[in-house]
PDB file of N, CA and C in Angstrom:
ATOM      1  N   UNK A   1      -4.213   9.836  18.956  1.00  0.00           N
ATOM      2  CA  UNK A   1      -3.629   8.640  19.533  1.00  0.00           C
ATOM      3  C   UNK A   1      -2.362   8.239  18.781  1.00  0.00           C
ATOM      4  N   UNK A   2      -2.582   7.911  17.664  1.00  0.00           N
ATOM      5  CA  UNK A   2      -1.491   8.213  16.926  1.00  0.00           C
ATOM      6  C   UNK A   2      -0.326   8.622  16.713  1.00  0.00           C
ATOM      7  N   UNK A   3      -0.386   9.726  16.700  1.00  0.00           N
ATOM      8  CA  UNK A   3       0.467  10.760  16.974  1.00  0.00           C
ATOM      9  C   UNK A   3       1.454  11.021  18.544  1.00  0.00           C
ATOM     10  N   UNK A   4       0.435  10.809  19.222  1.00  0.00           N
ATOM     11  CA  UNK A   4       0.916  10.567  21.016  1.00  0.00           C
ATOM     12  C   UNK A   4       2.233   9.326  20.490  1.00  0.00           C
ATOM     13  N   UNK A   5       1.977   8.365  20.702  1.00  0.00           N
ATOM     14  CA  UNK A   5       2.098   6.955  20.504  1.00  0.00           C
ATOM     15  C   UNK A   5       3.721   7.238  19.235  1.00  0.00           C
ATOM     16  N   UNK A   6       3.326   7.980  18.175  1.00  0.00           N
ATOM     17  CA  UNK A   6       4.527   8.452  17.387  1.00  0.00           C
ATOM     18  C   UNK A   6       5.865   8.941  17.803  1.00  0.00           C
ATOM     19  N   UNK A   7       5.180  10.114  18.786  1.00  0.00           N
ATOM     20  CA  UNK A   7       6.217  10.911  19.666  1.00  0.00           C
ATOM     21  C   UNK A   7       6.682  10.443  20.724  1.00  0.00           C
ATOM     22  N   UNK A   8       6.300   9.370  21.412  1.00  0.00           N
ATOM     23  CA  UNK A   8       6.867   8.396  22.035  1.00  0.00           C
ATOM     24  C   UNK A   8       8.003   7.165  21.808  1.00  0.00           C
ATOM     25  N   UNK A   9       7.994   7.418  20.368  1.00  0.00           N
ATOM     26  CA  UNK A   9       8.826   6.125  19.705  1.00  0.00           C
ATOM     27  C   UNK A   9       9.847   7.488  19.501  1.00  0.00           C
ATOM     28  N   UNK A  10       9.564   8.243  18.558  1.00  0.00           N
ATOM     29  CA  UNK A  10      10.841   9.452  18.465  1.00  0.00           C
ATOM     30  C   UNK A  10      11.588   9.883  19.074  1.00  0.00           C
ATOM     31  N   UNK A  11      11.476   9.968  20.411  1.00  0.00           N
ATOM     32  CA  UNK A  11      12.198   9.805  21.981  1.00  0.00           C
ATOM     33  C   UNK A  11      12.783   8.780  22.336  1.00  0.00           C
ATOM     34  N   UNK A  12      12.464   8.230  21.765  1.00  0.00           N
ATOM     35  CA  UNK A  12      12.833   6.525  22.745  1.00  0.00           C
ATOM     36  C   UNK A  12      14.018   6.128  21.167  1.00  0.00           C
ATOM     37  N   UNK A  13      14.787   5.454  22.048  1.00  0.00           N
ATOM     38  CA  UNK A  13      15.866   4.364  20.668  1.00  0.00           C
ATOM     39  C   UNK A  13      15.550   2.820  20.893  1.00  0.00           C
ATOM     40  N   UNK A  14      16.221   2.123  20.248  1.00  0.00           N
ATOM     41  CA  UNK A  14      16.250   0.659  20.025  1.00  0.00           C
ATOM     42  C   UNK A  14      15.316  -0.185  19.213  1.00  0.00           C
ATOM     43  N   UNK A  15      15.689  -1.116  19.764  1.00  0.00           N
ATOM     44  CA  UNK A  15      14.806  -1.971  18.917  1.00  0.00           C
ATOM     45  C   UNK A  15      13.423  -1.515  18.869  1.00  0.00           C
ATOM     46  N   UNK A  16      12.642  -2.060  19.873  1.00  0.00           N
ATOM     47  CA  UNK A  16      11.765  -2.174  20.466  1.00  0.00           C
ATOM     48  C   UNK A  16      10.786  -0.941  20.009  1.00  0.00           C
ATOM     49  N   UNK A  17      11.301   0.372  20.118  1.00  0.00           N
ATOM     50  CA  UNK A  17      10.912   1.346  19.635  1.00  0.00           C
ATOM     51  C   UNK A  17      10.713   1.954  18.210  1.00  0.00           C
ATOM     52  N   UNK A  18      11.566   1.159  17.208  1.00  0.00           N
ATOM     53  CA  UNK A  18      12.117   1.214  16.043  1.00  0.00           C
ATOM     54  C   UNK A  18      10.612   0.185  15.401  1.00  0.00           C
ATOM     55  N   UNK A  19      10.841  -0.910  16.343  1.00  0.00           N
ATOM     56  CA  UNK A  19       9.035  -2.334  16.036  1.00  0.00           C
ATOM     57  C   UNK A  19       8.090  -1.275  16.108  1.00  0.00           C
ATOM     58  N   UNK A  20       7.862  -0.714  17.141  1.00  0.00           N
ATOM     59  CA  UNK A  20       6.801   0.327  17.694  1.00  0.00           C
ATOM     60  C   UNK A  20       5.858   1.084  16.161  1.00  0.00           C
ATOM     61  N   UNK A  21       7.370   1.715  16.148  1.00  0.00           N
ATOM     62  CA  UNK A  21       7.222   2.805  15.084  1.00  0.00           C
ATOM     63  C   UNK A  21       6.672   2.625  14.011  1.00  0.00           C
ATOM     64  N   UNK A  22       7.310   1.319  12.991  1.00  0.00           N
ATOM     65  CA  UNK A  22       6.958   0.648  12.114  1.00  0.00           C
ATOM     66  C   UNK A  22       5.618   0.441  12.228  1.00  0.00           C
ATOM     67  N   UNK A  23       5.210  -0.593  13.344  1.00  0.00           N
ATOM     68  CA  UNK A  23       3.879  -0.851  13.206  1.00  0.00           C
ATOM     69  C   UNK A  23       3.164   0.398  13.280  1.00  0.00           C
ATOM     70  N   UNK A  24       3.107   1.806  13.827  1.00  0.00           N
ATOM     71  CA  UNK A  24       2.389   2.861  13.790  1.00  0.00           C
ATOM     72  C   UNK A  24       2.262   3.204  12.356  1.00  0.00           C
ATOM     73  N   UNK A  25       3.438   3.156  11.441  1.00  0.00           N
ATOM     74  CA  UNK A  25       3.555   3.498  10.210  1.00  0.00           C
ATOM     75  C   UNK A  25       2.650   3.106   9.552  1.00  0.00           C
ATOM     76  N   UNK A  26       2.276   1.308   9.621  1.00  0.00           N
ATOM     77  CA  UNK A  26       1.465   1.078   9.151  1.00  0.00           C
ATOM     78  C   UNK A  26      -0.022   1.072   9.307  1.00  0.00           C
ATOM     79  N   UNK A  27      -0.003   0.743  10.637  1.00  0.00           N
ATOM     80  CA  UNK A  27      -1.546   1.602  11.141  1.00  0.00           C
ATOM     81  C   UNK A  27      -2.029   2.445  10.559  1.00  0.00           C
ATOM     82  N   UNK A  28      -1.080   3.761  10.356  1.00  0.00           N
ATOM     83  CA  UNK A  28      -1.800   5.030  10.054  1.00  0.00           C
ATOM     84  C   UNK A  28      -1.688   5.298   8.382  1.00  0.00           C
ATOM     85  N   UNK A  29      -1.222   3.605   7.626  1.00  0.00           N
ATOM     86  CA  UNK A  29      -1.577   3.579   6.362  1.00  0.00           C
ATOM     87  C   UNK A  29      -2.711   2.792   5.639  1.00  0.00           C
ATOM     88  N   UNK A  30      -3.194   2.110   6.770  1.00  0.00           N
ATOM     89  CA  UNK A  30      -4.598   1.464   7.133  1.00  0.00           C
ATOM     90  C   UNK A  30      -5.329   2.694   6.801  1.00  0.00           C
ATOM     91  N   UNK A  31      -5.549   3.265   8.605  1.00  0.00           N
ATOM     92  CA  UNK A  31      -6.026   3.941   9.007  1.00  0.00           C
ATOM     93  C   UNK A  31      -6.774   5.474   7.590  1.00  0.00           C
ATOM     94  N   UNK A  32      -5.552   5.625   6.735  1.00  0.00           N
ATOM     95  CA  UNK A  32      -5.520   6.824   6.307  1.00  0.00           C
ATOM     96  C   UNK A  32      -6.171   6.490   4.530  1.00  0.00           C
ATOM     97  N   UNK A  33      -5.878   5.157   4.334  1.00  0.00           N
ATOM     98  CA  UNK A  33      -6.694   4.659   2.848  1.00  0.00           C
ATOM     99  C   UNK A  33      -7.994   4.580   3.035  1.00  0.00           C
ATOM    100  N   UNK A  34      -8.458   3.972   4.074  1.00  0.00           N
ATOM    101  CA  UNK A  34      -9.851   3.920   4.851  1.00  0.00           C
ATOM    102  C   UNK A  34     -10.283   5.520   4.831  1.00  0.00           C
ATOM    103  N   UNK A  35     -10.271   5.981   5.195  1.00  0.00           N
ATOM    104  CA  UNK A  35     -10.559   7.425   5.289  1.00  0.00           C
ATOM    105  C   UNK A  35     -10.540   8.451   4.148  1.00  0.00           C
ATOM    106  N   UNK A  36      -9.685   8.216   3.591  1.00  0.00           N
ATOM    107  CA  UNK A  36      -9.312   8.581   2.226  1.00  0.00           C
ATOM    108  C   UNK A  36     -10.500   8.177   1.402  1.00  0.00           C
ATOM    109  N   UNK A  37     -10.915   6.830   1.080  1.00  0.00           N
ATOM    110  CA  UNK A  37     -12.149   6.055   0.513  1.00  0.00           C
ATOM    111  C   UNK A  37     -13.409   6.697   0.716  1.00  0.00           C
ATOM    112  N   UNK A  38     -13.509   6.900   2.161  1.00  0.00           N
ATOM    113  CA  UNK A  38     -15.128   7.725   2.245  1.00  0.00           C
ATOM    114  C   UNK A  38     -14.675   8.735   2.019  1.00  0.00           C
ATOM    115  N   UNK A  39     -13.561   9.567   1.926  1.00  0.00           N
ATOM    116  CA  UNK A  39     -14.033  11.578   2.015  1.00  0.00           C
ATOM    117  C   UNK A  39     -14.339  11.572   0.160  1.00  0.00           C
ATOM    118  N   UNK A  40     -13.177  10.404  -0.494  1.00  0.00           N
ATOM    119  CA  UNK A  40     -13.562  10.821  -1.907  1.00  0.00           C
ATOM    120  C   UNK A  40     -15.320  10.328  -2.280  1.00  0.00           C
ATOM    121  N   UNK A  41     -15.394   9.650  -1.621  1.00  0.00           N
ATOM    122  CA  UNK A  41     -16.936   8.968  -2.225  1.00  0.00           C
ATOM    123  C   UNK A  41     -17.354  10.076  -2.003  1.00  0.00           C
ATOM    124  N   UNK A  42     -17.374  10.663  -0.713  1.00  0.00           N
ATOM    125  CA  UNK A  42     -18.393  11.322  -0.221  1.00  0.00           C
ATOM    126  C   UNK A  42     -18.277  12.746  -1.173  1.00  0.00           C
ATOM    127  N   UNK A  43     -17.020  13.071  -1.392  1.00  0.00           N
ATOM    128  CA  UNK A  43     -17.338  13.808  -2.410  1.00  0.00           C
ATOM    129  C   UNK A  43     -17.543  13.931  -3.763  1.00  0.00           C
ATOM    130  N   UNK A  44     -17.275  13.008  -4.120  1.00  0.00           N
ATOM    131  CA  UNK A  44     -18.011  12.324  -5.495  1.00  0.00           C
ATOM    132  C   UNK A  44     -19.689  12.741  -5.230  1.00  0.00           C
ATOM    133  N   UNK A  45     -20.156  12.071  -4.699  1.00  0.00           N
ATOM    134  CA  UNK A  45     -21.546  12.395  -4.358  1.00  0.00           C
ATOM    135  C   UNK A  45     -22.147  13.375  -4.792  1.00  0.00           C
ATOM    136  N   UNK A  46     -21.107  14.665  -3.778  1.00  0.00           N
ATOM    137  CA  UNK A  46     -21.608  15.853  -4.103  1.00  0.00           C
ATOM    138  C   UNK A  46     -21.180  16.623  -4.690  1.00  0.00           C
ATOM    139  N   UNK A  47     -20.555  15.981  -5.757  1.00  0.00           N
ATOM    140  CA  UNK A  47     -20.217  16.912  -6.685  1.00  0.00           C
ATOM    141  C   UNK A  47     -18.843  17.746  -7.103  1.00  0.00           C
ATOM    142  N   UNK A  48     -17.734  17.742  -5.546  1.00  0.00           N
ATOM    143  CA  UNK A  48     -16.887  18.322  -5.658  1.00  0.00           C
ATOM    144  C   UNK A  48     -15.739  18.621  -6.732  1.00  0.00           C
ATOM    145  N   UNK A  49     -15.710  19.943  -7.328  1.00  0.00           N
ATOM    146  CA  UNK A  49     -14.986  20.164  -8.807  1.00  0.00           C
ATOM    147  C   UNK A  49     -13.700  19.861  -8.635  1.00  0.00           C
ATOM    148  N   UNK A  50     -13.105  20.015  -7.712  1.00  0.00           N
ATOM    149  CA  UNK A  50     -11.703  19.459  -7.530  1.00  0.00           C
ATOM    150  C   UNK A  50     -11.198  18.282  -6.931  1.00  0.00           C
ATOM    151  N   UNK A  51     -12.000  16.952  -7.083  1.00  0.00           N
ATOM    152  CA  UNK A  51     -11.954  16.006  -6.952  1.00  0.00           C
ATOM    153  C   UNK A  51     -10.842  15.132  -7.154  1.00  0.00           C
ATOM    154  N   UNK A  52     -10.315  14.931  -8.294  1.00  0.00           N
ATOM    155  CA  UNK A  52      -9.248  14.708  -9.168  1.00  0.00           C
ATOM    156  C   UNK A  52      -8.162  15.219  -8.671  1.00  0.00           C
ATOM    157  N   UNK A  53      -8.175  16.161  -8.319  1.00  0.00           N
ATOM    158  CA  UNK A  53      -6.847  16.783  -7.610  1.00  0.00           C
ATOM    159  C   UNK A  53      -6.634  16.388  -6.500  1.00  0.00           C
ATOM    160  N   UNK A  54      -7.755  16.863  -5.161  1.00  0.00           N
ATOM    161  CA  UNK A  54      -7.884  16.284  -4.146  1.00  0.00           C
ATOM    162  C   UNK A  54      -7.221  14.643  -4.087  1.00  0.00           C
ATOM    163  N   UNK A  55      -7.809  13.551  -4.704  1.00  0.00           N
ATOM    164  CA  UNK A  55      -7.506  12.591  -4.670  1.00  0.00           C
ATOM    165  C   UNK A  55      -6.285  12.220  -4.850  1.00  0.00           C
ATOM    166  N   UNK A  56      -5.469  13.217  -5.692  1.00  0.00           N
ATOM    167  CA  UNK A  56      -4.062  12.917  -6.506  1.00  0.00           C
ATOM    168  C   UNK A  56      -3.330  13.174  -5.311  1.00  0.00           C
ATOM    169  N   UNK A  57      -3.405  14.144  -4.309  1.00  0.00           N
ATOM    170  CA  UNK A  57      -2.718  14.376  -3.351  1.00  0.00           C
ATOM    171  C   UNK A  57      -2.845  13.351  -1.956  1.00  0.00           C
ATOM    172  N   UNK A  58      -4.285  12.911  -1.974  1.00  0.00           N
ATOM    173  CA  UNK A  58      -4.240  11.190  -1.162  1.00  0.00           C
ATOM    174  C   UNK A  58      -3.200  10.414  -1.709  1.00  0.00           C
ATOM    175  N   UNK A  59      -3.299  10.091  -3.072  1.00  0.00           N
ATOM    176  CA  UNK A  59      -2.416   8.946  -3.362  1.00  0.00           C
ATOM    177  C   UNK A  59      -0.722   9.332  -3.316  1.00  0.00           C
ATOM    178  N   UNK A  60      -0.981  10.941  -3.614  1.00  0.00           N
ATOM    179  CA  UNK A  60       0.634  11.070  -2.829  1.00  0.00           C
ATOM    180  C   UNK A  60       1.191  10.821  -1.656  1.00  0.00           C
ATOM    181  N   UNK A  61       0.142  11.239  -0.634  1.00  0.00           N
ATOM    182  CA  UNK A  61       0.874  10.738   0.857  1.00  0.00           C
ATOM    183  C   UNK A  61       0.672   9.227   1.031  1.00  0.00           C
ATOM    184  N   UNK A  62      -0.403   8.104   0.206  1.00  0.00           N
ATOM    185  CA  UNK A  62       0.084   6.856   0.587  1.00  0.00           C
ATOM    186  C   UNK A  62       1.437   6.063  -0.042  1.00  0.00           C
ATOM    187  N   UNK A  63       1.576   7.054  -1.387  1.00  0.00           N
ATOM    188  CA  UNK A  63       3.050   6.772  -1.914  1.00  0.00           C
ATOM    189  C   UNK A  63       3.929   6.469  -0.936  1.00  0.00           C
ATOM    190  N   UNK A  64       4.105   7.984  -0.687  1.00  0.00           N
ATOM    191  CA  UNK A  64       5.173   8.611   0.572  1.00  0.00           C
ATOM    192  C   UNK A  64       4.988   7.944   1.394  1.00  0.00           C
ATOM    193  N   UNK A  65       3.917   7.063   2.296  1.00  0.00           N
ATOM    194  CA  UNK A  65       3.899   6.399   3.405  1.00  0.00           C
ATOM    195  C   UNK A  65       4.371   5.420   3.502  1.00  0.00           C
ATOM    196  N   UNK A  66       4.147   4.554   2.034  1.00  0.00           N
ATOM    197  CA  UNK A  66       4.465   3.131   1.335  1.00  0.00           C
ATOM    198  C   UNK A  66       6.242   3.184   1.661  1.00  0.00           C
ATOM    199  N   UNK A  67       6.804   4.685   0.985  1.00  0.00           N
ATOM    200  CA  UNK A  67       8.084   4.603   0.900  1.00  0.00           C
ATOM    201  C   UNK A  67       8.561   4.546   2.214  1.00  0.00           C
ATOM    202  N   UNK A  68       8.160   4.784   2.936  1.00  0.00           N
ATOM    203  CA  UNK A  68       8.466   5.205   4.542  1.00  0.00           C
ATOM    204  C   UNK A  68       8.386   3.749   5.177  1.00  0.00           C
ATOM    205  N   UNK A  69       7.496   3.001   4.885  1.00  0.00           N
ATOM    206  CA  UNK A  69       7.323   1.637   5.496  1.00  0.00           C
ATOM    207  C   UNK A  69       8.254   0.764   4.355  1.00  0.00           C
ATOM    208  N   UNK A  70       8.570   0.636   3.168  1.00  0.00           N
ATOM    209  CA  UNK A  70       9.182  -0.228   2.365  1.00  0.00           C
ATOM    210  C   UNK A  70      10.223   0.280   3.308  1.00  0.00           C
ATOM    211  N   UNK A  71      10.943   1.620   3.584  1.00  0.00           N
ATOM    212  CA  UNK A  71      12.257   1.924   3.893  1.00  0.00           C
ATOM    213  C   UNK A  71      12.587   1.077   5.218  1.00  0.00           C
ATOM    214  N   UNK A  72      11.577   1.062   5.971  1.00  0.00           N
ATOM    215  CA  UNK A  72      11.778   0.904   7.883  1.00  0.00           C
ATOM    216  C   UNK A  72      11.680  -0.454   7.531  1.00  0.00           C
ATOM    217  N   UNK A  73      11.140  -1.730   6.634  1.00  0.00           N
ATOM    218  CA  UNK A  73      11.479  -2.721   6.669  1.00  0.00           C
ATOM    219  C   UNK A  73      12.566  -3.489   6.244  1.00  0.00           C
ATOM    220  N   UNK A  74      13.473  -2.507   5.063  1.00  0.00           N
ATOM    221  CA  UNK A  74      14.758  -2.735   5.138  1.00  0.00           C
ATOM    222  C   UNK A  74      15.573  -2.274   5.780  1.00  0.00           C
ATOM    223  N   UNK A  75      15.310  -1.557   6.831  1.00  0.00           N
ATOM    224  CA  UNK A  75      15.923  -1.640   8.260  1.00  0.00           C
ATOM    225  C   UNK A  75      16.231  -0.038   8.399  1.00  0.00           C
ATOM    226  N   UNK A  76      15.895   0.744   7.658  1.00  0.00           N
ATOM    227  CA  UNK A  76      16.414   2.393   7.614  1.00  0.00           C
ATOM    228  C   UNK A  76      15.027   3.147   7.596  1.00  0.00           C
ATOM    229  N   UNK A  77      14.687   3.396   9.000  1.00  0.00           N
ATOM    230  CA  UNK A  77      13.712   3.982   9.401  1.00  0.00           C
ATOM    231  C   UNK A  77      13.717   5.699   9.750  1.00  0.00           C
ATOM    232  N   UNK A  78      13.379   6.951   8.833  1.00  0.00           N
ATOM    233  CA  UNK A  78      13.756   8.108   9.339  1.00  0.00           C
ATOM    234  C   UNK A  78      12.379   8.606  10.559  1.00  0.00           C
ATOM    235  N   UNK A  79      12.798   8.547  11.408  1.00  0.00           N
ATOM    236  CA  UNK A  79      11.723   9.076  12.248  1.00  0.00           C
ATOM    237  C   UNK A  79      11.383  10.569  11.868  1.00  0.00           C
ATOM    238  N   UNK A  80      12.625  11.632  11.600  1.00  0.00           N
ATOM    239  CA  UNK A  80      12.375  12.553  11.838  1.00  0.00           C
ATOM    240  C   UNK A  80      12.294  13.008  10.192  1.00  0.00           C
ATOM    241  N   UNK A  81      12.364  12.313   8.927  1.00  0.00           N
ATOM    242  CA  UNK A  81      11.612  12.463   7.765  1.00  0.00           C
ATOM    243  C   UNK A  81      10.273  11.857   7.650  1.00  0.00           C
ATOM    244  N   UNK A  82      10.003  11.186   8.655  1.00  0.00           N
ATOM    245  CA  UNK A  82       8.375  11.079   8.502  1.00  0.00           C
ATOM    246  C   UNK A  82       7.841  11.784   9.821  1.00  0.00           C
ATOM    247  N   UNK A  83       8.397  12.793  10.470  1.00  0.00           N
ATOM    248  CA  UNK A  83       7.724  13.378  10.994  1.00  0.00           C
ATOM    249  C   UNK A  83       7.283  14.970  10.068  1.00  0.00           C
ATOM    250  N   UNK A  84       8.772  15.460   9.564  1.00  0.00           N
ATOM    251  CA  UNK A  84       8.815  16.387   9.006  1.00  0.00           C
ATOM    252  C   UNK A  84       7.579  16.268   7.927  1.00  0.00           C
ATOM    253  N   UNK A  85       7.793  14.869   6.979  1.00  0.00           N
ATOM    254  CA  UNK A  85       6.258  14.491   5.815  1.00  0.00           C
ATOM    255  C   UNK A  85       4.933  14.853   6.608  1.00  0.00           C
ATOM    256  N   UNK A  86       4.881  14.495   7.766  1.00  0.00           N
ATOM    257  CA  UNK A  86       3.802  14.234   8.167  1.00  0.00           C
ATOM    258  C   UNK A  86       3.507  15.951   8.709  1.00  0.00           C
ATOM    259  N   UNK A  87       4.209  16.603   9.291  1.00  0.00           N
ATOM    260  CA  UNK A  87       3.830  18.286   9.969  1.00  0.00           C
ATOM    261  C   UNK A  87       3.533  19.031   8.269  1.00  0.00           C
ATOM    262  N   UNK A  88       4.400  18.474   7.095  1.00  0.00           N
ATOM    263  CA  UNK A  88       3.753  19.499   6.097  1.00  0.00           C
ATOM    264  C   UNK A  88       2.860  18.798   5.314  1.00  0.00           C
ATOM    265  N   UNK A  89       2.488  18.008   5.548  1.00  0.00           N
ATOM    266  CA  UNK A  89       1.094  17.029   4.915  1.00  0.00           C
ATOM    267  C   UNK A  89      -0.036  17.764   5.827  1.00  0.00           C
ATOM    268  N   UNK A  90       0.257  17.935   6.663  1.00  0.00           N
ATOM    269  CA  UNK A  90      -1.213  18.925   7.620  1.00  0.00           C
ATOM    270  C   UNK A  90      -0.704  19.672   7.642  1.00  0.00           C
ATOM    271  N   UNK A  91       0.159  21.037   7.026  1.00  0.00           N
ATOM    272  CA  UNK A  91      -0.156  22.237   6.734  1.00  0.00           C
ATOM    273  C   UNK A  91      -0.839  22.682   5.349  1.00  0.00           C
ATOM    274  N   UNK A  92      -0.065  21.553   4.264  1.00  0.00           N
ATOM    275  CA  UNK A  92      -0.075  22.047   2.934  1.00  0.00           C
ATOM    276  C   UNK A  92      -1.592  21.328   2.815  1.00  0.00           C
ATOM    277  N   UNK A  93      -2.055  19.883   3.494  1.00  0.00           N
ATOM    278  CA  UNK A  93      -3.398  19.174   2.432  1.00  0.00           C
ATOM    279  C   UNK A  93      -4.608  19.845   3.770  1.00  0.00           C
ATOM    280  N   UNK A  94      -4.493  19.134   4.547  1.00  0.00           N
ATOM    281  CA  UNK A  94      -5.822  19.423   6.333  1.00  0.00           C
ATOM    282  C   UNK A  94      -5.744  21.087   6.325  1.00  0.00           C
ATOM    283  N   UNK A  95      -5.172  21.281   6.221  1.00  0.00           N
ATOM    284  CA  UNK A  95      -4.999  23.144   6.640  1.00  0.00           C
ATOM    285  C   UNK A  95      -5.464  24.335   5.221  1.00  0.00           C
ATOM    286  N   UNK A  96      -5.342  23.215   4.102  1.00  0.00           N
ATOM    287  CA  UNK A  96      -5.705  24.325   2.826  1.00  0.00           C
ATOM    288  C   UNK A  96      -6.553  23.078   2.286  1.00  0.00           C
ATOM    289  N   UNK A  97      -6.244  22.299   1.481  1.00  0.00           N
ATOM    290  CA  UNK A  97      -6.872  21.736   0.585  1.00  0.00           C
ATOM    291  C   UNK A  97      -8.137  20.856   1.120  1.00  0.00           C
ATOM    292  N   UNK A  98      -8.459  20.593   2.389  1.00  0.00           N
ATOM    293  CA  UNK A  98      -9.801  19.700   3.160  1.00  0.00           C
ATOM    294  C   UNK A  98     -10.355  21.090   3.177  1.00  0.00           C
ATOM    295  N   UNK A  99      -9.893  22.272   3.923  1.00  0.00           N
ATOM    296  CA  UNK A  99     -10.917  23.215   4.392  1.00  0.00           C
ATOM    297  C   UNK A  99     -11.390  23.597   3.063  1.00  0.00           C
ATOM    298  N   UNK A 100     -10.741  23.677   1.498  1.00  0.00           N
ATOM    299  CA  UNK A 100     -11.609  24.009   0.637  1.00  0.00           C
ATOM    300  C   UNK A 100     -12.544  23.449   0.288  1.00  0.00           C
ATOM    301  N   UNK A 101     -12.703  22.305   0.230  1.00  0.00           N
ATOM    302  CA  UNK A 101     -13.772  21.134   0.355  1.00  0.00           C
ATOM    303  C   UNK A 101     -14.258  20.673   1.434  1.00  0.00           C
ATOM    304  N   UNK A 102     -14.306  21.747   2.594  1.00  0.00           N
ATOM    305  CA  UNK A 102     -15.388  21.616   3.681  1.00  0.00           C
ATOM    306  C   UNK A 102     -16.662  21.857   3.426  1.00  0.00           C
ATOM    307  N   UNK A 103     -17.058  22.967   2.592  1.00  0.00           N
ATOM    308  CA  UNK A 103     -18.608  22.891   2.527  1.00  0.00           C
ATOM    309  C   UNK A 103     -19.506  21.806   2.070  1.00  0.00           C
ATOM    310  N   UNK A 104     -18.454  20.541   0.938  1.00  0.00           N
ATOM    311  CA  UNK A 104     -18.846  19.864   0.693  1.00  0.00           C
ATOM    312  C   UNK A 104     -18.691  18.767   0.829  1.00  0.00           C
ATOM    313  N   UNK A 105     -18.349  18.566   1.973  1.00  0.00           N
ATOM    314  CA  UNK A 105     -18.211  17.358   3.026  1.00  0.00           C
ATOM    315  C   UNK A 105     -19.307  17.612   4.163  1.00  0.00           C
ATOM    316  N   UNK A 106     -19.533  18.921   4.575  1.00  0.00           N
ATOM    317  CA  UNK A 106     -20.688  18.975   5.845  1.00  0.00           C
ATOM    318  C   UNK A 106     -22.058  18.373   5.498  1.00  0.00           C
ATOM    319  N   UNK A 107     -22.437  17.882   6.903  1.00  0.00           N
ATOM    320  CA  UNK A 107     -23.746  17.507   6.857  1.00  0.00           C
ATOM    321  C   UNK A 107     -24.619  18.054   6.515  1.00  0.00           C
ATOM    322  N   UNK A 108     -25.519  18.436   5.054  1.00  0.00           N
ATOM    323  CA  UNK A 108     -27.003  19.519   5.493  1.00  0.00           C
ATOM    324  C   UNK A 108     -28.270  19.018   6.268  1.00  0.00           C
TER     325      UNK A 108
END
C-alpha cells in the first residue's frame, strides 16, 4: 500500500503531492519502528547471534528516514533519493540480512 501510494506521489508534482509524500514518509517511519520492535524482541527470544548487527542496520534506515523527513520539512524533498534508499534497503537488509534470520523468526 505504501509503496503504491509512493509511486503515485513520484509521478505527480506540486504541492499537494509533495504533502502526500511527506506524510507517507512518515507513516512508513511509524510503520517501520513498530515492526522493527517485534522482529528484534522476537529475536532476542530466540536467541539470534547476530542480533546486534541486525538491529544496527534498523537504526540505520530510521536514521536515513529521519534525514529524509527532517529534509522534506525544510522544504527539499528527494523523491527519487528516497526511492533509490528505499530499492537498496530491500536488496541489501529483506533480501540478505531478514532471510538469514528467517529460521529464527518462523513459527515452530
Amino acid at each position: 500500500m505504501l509503496c503504491a501510494e509512493s509511486e503515485k506521489c513520484l509521478e505527480s508534482a506540486g504541492l499537494e503531492s509533495r504533502e502526500k509524500f511527506h506524510n507517507l514518509l512518515h507513516e512508513m517511519a511509524v510503520c517501520t519502528r513498530e515492526h522493527f520492535a517485534k522482529e528484534e524482541a522476537l529475536l532476542l527470544a530466540r536467541n539470534y547471534p547476530m542480533l546486534v548487527e541486525h538491529a544496527e542496520e534498523h537504526e540505520r534506515f530510521q536514521v536515513a528516514l529521519a534525514d529524509f523527513l527532517f529534509s522534506a520539512m525544510q522544504g527539499e524533498l528527494d523523491k527519487i533519493g528516497v526511492f533509490r534508499f528505499l530499492s537498496e534497503w530491500w536488496v541489501r537488509h529483506i533480501l540478505v540480512s531478514d532471510l538469514d534470520c528467517r529460521s529464527y523468526l518462523e513459527v515452530s
